[in-house]
PDB file of N, CA and C in Angstrom:
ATOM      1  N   UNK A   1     -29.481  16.801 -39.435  1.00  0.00           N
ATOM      2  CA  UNK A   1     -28.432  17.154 -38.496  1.00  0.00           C
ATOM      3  C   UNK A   1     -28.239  15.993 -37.522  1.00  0.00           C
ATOM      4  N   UNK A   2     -27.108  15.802 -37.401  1.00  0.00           N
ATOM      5  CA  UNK A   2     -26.735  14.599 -36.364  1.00  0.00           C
ATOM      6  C   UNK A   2     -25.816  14.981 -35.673  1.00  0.00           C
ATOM      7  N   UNK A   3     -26.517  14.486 -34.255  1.00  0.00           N
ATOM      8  CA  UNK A   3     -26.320  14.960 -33.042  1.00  0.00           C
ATOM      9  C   UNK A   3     -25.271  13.589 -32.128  1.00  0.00           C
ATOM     10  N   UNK A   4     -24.184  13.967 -31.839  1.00  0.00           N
ATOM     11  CA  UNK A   4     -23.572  12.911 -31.354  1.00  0.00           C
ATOM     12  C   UNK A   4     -24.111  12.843 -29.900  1.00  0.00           C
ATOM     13  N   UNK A   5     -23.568  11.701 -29.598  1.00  0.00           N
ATOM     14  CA  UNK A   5     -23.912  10.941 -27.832  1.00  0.00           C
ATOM     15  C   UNK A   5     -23.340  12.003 -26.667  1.00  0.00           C
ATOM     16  N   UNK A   6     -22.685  12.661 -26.542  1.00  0.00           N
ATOM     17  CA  UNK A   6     -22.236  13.659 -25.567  1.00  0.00           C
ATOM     18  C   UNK A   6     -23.101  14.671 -25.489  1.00  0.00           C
ATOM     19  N   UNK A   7     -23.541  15.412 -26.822  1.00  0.00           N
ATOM     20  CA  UNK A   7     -24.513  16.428 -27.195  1.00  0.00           C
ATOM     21  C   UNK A   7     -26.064  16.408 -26.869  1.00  0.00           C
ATOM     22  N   UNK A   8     -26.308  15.144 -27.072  1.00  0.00           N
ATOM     23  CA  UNK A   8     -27.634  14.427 -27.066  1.00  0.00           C
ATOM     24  C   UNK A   8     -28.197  14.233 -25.470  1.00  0.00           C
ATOM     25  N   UNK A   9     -27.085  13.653 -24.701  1.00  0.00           N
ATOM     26  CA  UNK A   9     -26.871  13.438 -23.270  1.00  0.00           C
ATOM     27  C   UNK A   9     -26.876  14.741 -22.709  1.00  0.00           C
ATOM     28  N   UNK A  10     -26.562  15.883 -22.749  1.00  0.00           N
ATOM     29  CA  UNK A  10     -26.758  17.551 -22.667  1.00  0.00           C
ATOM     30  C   UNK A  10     -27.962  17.693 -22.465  1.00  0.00           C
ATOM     31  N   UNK A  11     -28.488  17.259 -23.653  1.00  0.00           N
ATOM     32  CA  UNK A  11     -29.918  18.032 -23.635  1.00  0.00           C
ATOM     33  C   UNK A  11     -31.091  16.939 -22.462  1.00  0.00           C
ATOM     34  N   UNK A  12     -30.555  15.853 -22.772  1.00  0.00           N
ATOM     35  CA  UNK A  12     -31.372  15.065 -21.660  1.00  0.00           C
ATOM     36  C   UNK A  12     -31.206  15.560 -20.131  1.00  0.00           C
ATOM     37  N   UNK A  13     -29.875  16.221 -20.291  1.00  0.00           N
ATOM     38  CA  UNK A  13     -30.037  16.654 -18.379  1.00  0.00           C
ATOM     39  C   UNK A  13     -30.223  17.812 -17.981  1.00  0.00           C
ATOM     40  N   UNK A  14     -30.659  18.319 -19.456  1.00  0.00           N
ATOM     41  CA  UNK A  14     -31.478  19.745 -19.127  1.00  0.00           C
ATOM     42  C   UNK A  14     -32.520  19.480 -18.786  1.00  0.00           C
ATOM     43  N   UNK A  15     -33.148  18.144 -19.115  1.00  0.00           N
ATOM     44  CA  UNK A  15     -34.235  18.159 -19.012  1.00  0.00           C
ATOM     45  C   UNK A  15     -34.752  17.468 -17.851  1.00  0.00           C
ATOM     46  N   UNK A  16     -33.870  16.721 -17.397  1.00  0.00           N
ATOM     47  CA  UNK A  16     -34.400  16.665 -15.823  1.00  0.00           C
ATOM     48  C   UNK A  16     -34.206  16.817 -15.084  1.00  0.00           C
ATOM     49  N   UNK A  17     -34.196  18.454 -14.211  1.00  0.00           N
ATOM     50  CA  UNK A  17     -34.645  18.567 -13.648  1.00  0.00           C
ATOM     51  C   UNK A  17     -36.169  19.747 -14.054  1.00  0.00           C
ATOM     52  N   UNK A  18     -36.507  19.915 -15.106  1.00  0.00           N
ATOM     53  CA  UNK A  18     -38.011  20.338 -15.495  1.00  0.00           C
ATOM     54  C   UNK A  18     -38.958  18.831 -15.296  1.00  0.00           C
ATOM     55  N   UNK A  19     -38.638  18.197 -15.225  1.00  0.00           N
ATOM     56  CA  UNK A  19     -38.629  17.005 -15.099  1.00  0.00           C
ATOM     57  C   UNK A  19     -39.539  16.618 -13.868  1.00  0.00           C
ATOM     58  N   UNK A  20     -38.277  16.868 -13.127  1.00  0.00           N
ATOM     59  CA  UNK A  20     -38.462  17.082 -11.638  1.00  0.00           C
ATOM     60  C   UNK A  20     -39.157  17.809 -11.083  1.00  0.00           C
ATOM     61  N   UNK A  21     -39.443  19.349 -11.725  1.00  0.00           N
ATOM     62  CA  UNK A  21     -40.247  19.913 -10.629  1.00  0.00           C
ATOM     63  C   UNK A  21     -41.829  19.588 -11.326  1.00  0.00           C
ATOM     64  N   UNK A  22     -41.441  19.208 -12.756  1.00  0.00           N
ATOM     65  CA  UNK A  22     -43.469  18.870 -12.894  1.00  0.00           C
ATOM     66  C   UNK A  22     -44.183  17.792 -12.252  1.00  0.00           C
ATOM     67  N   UNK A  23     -42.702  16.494 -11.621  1.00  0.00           N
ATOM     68  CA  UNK A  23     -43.166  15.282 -10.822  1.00  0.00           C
ATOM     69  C   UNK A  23     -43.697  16.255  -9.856  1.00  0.00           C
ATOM     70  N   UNK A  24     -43.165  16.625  -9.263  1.00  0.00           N
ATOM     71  CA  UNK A  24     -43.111  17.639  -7.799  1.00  0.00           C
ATOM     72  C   UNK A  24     -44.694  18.147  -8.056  1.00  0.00           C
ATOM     73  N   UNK A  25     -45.444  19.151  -8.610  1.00  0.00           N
ATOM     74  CA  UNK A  25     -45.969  19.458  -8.803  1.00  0.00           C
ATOM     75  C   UNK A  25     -47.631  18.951  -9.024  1.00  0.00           C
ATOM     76  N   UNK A  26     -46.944  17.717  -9.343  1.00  0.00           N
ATOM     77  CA  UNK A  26     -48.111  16.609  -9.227  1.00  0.00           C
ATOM     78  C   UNK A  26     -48.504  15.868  -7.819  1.00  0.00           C
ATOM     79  N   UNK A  27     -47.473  15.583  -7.388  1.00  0.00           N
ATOM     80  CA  UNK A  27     -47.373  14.773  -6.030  1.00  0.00           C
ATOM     81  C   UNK A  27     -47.615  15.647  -5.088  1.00  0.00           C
ATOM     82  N   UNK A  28     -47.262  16.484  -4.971  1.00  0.00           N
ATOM     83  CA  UNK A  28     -47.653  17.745  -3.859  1.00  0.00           C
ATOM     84  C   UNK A  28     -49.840  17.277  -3.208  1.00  0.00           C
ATOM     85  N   UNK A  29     -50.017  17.686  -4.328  1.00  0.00           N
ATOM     86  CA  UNK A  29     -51.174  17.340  -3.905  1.00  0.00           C
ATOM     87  C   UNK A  29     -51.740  16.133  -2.282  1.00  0.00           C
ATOM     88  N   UNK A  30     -50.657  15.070  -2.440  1.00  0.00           N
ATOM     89  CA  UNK A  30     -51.203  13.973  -2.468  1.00  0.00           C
ATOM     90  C   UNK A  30     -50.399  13.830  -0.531  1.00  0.00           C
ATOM     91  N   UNK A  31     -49.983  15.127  -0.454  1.00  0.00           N
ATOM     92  CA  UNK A  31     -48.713  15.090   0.845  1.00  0.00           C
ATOM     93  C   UNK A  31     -49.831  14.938   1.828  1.00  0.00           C
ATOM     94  N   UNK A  32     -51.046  15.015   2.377  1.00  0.00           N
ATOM     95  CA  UNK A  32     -51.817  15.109   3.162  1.00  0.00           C
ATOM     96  C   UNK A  32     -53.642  14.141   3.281  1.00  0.00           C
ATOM     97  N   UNK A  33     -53.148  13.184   2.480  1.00  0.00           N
ATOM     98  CA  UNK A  33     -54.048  12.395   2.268  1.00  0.00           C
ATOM     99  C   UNK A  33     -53.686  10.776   1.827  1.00  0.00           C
ATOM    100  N   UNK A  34     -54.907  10.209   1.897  1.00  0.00           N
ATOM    101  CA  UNK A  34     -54.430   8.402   2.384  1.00  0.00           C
ATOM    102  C   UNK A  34     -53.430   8.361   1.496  1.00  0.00           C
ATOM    103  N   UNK A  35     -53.511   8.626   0.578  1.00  0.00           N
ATOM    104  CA  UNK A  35     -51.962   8.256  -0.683  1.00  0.00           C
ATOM    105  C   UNK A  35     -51.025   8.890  -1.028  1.00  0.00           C
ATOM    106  N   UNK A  36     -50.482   8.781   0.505  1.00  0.00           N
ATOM    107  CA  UNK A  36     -49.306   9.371   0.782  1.00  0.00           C
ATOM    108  C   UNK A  36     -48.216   9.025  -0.125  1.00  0.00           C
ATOM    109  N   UNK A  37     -47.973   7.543   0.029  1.00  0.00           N
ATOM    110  CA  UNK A  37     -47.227   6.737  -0.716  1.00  0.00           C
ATOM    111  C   UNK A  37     -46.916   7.503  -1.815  1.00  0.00           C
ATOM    112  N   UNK A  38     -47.997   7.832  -2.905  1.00  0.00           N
ATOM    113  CA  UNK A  38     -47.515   8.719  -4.089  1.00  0.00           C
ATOM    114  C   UNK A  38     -46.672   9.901  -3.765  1.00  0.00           C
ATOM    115  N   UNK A  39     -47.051  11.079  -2.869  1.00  0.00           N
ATOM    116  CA  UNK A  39     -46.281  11.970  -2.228  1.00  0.00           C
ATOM    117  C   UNK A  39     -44.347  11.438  -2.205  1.00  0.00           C
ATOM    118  N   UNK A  40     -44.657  10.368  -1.164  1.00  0.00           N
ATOM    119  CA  UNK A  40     -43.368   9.991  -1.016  1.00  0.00           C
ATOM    120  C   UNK A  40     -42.947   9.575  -1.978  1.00  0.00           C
ATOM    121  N   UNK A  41     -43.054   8.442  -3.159  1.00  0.00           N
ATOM    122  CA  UNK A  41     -42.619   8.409  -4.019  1.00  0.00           C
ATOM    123  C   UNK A  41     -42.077   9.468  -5.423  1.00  0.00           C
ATOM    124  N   UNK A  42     -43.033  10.363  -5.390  1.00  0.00           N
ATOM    125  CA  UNK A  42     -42.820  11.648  -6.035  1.00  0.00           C
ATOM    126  C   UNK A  42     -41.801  12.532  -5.461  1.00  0.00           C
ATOM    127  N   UNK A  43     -41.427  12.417  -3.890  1.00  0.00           N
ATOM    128  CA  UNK A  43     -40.389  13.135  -3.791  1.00  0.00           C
ATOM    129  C   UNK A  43     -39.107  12.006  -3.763  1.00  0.00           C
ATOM    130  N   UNK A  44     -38.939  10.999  -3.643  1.00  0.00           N
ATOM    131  CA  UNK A  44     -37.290  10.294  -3.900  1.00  0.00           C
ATOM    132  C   UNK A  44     -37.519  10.181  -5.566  1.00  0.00           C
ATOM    133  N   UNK A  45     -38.654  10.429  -6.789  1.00  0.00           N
ATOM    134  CA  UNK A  45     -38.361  10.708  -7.892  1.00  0.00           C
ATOM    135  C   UNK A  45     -37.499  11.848  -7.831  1.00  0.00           C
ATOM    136  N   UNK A  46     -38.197  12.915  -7.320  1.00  0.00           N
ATOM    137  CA  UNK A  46     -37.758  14.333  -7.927  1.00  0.00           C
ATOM    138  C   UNK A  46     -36.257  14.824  -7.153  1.00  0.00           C
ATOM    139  N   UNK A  47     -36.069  14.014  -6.365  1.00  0.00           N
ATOM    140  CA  UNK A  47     -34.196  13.707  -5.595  1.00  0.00           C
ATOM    141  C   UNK A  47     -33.736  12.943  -6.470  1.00  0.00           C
ATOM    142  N   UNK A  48     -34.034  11.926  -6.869  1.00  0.00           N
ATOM    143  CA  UNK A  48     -33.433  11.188  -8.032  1.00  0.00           C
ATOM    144  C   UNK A  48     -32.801  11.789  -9.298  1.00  0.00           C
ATOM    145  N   UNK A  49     -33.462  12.477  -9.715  1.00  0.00           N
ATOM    146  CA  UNK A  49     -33.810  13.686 -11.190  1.00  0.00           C
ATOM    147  C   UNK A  49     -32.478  14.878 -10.870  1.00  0.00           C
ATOM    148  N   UNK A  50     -32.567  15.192  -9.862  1.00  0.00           N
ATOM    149  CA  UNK A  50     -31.982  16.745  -9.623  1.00  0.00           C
ATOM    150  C   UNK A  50     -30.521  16.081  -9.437  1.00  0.00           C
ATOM    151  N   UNK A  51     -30.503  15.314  -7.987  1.00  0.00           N
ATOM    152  CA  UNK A  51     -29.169  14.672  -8.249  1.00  0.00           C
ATOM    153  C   UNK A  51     -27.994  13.189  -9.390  1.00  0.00           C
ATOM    154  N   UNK A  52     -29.111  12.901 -10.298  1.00  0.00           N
ATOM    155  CA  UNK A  52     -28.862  11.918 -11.054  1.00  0.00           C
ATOM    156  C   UNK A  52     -28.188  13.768 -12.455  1.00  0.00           C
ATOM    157  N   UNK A  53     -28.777  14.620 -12.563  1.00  0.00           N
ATOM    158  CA  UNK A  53     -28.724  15.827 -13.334  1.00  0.00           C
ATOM    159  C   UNK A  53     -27.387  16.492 -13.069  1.00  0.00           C
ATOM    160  N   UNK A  54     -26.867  16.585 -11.888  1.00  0.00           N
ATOM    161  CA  UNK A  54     -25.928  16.908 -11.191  1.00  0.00           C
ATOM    162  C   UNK A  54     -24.784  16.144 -11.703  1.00  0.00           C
ATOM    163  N   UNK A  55     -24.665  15.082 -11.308  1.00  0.00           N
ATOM    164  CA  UNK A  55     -23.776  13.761 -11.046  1.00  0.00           C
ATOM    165  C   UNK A  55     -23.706  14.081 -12.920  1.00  0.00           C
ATOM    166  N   UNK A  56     -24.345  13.615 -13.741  1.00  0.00           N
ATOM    167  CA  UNK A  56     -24.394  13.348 -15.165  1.00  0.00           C
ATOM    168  C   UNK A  56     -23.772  14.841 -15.785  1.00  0.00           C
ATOM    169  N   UNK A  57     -24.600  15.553 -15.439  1.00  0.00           N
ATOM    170  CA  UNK A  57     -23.788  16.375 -15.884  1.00  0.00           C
ATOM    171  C   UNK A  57     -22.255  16.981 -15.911  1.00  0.00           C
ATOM    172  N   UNK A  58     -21.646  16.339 -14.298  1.00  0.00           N
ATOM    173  CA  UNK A  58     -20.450  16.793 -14.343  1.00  0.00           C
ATOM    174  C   UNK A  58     -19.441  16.111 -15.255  1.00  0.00           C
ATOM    175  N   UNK A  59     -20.206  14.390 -15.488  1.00  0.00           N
ATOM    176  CA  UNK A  59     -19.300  13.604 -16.274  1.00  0.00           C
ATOM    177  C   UNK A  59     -19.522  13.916 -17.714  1.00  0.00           C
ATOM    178  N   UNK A  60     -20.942  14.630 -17.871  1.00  0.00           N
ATOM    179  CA  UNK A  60     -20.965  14.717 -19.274  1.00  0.00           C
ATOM    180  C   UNK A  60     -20.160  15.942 -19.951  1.00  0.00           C
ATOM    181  N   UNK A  61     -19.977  16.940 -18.716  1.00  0.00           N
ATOM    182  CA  UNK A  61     -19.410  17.919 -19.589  1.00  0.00           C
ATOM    183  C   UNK A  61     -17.607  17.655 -19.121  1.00  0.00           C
ATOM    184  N   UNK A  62     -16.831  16.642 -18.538  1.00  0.00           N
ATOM    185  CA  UNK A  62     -15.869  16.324 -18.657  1.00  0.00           C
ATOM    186  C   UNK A  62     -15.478  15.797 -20.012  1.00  0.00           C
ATOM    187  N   UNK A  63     -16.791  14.732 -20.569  1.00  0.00           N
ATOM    188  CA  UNK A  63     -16.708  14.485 -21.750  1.00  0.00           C
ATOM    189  C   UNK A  63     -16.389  15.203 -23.018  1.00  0.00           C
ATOM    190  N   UNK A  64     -17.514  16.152 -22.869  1.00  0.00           N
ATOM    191  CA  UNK A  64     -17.326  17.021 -24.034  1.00  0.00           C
ATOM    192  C   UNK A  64     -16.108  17.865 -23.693  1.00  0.00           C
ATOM    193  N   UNK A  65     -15.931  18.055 -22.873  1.00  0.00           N
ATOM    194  CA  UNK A  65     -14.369  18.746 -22.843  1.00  0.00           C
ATOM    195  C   UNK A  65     -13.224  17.863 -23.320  1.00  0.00           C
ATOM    196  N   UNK A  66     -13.246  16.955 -23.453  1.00  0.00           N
ATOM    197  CA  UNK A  66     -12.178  16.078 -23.681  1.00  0.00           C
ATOM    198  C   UNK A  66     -12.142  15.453 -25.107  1.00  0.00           C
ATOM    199  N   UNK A  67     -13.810  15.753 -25.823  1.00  0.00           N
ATOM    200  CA  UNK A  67     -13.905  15.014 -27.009  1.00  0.00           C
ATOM    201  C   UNK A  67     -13.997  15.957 -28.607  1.00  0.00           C
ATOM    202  N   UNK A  68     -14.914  17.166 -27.919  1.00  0.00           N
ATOM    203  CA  UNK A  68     -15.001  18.269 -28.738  1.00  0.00           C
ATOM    204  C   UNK A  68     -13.400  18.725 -29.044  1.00  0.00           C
ATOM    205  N   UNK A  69     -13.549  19.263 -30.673  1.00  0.00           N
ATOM    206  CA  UNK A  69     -11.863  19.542 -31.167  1.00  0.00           C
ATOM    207  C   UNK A  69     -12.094  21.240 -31.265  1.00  0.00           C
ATOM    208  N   UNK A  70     -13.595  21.637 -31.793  1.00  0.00           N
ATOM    209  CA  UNK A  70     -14.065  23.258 -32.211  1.00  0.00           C
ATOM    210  C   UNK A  70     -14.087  23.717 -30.497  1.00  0.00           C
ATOM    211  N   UNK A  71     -12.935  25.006 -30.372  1.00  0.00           N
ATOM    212  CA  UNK A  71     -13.590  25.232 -28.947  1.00  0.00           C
ATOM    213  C   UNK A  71     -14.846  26.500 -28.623  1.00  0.00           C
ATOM    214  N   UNK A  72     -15.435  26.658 -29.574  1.00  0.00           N
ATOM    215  CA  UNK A  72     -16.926  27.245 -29.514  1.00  0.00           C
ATOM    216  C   UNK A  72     -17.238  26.416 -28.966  1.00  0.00           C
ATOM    217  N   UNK A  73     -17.759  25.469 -30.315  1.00  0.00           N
ATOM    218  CA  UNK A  73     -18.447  24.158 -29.606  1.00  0.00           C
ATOM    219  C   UNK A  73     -18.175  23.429 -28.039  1.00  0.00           C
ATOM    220  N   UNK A  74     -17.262  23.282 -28.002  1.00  0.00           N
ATOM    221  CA  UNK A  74     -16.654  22.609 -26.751  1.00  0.00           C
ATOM    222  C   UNK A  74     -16.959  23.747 -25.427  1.00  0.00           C
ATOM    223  N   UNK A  75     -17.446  25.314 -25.725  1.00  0.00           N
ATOM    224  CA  UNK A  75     -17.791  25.762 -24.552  1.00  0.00           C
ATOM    225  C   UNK A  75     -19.182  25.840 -24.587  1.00  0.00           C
ATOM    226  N   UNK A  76     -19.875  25.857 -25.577  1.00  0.00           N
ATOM    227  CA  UNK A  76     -21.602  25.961 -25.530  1.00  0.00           C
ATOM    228  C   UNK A  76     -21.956  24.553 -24.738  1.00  0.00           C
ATOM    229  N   UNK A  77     -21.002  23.514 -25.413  1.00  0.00           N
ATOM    230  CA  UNK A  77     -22.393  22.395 -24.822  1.00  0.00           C
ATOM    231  C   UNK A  77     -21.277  21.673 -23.506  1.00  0.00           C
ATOM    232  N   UNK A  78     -20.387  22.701 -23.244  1.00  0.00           N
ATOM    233  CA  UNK A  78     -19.804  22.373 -21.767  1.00  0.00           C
ATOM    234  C   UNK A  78     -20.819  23.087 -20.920  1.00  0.00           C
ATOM    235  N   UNK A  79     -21.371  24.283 -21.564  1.00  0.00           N
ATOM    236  CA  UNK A  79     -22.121  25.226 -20.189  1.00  0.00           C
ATOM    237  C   UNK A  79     -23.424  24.693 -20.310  1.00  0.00           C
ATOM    238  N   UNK A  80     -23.938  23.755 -21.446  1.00  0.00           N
ATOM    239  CA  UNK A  80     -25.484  23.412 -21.865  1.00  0.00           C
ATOM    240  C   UNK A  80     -25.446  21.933 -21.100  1.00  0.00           C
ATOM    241  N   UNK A  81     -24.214  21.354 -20.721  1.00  0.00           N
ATOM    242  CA  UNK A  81     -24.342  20.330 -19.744  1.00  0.00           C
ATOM    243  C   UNK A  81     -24.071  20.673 -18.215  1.00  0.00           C
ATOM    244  N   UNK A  82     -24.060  21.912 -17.803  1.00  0.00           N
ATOM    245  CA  UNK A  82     -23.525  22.659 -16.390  1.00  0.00           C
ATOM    246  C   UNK A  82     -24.693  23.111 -16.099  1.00  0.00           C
ATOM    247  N   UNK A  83     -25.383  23.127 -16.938  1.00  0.00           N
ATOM    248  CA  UNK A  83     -26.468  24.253 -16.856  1.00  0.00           C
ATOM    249  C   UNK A  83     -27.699  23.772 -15.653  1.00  0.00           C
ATOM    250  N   UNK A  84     -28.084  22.665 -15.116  1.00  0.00           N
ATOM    251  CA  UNK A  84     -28.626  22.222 -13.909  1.00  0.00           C
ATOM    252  C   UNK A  84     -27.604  22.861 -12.151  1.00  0.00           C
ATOM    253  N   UNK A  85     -26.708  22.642 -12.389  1.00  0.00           N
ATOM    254  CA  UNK A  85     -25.853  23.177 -11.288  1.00  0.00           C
ATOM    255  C   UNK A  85     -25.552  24.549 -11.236  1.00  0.00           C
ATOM    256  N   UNK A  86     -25.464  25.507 -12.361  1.00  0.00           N
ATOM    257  CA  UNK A  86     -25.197  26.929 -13.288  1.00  0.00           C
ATOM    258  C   UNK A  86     -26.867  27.127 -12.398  1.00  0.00           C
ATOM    259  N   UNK A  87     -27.703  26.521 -12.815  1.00  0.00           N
ATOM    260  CA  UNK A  87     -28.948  27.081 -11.885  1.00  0.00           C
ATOM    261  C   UNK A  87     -28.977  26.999 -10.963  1.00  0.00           C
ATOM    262  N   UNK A  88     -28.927  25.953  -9.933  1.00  0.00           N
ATOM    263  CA  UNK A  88     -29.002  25.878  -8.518  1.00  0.00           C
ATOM    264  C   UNK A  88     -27.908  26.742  -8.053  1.00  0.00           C
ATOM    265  N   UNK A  89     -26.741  27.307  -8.490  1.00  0.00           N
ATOM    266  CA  UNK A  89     -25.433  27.992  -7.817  1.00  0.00           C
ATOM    267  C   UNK A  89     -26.463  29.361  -8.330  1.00  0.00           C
ATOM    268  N   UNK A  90     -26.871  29.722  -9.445  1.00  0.00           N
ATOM    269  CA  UNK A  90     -28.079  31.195  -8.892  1.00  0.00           C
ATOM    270  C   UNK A  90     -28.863  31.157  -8.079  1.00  0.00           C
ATOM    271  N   UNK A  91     -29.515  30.493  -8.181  1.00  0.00           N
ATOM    272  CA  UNK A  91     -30.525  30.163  -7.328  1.00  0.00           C
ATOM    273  C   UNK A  91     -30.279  30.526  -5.701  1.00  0.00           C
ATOM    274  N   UNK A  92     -29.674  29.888  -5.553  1.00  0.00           N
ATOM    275  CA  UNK A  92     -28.513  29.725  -3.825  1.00  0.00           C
ATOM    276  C   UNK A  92     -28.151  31.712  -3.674  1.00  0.00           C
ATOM    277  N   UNK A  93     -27.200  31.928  -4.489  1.00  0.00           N
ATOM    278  CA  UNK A  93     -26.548  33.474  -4.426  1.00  0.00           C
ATOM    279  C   UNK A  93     -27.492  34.136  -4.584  1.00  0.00           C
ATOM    280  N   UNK A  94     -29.202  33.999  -5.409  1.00  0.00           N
ATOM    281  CA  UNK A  94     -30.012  34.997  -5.220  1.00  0.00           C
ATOM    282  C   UNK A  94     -30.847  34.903  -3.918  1.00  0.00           C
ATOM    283  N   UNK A  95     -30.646  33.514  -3.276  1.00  0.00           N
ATOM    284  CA  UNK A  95     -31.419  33.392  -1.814  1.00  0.00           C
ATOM    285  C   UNK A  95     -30.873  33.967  -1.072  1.00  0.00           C
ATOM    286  N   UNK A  96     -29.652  34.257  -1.348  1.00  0.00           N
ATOM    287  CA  UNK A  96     -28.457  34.579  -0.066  1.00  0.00           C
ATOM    288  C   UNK A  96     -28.647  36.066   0.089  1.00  0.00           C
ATOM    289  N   UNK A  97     -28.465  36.706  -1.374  1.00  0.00           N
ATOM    290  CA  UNK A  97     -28.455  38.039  -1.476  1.00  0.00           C
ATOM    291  C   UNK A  97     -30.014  38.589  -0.821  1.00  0.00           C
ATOM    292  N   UNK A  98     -30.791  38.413  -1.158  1.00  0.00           N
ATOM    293  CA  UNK A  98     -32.094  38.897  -1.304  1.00  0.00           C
ATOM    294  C   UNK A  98     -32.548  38.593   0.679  1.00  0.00           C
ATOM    295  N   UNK A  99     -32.072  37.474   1.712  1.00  0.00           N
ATOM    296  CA  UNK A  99     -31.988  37.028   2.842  1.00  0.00           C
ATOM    297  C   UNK A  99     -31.254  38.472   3.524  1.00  0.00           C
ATOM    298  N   UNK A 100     -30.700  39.365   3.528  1.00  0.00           N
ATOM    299  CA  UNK A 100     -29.841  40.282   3.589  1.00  0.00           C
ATOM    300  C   UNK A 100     -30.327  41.329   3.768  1.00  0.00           C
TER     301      UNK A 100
END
């Protein structure tokens, strides 16, 4: 099966921000001791990741909207490249709701 460059690029920005929170997860440790440096560096990674995920994704799924001809196709891997922002916009409305 061959996977074109729009499709392929999808799945890469699903993947970081899992990415991101396992940097996170590591560096945490390190927020309160001499090597800080790692801390800090682990968090402008894991800002890097979330908003590099964001940004990519909006161009990637402009792409596939514009390149895909099947419009199945053209809505699965429009929402499989949304899908970092599709989370944080739940995420947000279940903080909001549940704050209430």
């Amino acid at each position: 099966m061959k996977i074109n460059l729009n499709r392929r690029n999808a799945l890469i920005i699903c993947c970081l921000p899992i990415i991101a929170l396992i940097v996170s997860q590591f560096t945490k440790n390190y927020r309160y001791s001499e090597y800080r440096n790692i801390y800090l560096f682990g968090v402008a990674t894991v800002y890097t990741l979330w908003f590099s995920s964001f940004l990519w994704g909006i161009l990637n799924a402009i792409l596939i909207w514009r390149k895909e001809k099947q419009k199945f196709i053209r809505i699965i891997w429009f929402l499989i490249s949304l899908l970092p922002i599709i989370y944080m916009i739940v995420g947000l409305i279940i903080a909001i709701i549940t704050d209430y």
